[in-house]
Protein backbone atom coordinates (compact mmCIF):
# COMPACT_ATOMS: atom_id res chain seq x y z
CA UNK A 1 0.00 0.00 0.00
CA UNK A 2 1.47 3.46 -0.68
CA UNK A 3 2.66 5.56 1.87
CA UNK A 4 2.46 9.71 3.08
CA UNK A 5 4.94 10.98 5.14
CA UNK A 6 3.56 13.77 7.33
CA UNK A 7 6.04 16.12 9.08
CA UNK A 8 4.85 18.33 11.74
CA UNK A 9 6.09 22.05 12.49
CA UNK A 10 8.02 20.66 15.28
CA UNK A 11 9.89 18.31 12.69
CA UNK A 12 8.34 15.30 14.42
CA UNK A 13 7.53 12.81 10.89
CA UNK A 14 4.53 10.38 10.87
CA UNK A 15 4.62 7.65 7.62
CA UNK A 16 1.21 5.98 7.32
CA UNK A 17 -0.13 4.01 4.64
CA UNK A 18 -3.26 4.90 2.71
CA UNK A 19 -5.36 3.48 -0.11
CA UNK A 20 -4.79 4.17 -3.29
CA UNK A 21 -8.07 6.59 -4.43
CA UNK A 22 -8.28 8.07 -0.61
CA UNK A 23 -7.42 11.44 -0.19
CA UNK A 24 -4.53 12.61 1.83
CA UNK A 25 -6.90 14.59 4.62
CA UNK A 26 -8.98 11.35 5.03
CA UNK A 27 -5.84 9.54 5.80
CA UNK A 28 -4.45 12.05 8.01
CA UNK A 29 -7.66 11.96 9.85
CA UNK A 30 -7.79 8.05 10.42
CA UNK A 31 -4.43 7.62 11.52
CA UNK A 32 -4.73 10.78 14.06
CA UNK A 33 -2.13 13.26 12.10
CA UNK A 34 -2.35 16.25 14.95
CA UNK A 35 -2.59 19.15 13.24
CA UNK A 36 -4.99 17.92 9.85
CA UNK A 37 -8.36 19.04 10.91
CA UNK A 38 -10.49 18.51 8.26
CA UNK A 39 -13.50 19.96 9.22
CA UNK A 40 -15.61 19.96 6.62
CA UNK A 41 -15.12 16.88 5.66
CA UNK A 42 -13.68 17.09 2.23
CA UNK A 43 -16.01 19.72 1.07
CA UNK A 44 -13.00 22.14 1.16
CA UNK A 45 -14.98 24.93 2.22
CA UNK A 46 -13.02 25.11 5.77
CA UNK A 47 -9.72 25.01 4.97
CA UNK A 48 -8.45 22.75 8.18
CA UNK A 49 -5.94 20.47 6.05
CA UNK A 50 -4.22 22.70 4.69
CA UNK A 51 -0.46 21.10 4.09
CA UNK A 52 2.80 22.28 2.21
CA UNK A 53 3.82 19.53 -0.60
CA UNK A 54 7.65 18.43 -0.84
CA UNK A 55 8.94 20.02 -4.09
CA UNK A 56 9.86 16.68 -5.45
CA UNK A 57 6.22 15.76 -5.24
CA UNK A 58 4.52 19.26 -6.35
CA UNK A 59 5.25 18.70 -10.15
CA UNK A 60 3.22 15.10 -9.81
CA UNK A 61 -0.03 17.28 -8.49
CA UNK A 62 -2.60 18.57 -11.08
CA UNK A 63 -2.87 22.43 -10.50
CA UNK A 64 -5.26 23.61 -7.81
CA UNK A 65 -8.86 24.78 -9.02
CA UNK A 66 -10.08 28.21 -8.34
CA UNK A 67 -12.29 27.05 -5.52
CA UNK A 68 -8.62 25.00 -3.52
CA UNK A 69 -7.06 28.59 -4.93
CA UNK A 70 -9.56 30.90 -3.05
CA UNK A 71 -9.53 28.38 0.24
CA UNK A 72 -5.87 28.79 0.39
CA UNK A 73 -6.12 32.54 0.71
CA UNK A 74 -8.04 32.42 3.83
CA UNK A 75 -5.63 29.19 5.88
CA UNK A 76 -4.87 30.25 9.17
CA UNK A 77 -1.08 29.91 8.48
CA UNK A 78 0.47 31.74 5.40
CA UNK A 79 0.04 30.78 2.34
CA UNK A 80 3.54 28.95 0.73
CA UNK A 81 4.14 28.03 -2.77
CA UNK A 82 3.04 24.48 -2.61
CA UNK A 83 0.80 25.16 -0.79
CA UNK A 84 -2.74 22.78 -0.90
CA UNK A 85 -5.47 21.35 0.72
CA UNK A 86 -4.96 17.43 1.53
CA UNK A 87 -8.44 16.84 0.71
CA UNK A 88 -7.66 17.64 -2.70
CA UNK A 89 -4.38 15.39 -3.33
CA UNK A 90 -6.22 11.71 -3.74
CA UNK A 91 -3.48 8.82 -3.60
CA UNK A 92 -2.29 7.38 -6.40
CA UNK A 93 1.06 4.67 -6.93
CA UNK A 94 2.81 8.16 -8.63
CA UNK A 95 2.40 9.47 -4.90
CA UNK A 96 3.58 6.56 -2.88
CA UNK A 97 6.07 8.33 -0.15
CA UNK A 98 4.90 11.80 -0.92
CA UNK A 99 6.26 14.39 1.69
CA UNK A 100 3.69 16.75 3.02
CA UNK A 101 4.74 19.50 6.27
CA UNK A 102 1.08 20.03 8.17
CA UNK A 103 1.15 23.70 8.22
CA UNK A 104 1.67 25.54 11.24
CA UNK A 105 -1.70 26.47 12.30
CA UNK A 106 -5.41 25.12 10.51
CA UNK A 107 -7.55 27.05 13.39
């Protein structure tokens, strides 16, 4: 099964394996990833899982849509340039081991 590898603010790293098709905030959120919210569900209209993709993983993502776009404006930590919401980034065997830093604040 492919694998995430979440890295807190604190530098403390998590790897946890997820189903292929899963998204990376539903993941977060069933293996207890502090810090990945996820409020809404998935509906990304909160904002709560926002995370910062490793730049040898960015250039594997499809570009955000203008609704992930606008929702990243308004995360409670800045905004970075790979910047995106995990509820967007679904698992696929091109992500196994992607590298994802939780942001430093969802709330």
């Amino acid at each position: 099964m492919p694998y995430v590898i979440y890295t807190h603010p604190n530098g403390e790293r998590k790897e946890v394996e997820i189903p292929l098709g899963q998204n990376l905030m539903l993941g977060a959120t069933a293996h207890g990833i502090d810090g990945i919210h996820g409020d809404c569900g998935g509906a990304m209209s909160c904002a709560t899982c926002h995370v910062i993709i490793d730049d040898a993983f960015a250039a594997l993502l499809p570009a955000p849509d203008d609704t992930e776009n606008q929702m990243l404006d308004f995360t409670a930590a800045p905004r970075e340039a790979n910047s995106r919401l995990s509820c967007q980034i679904v698992m696929s065997d091109v992500l196994d081991g992607i590298a994802v830093r939780v942001a430093d604040s969802q709330v």
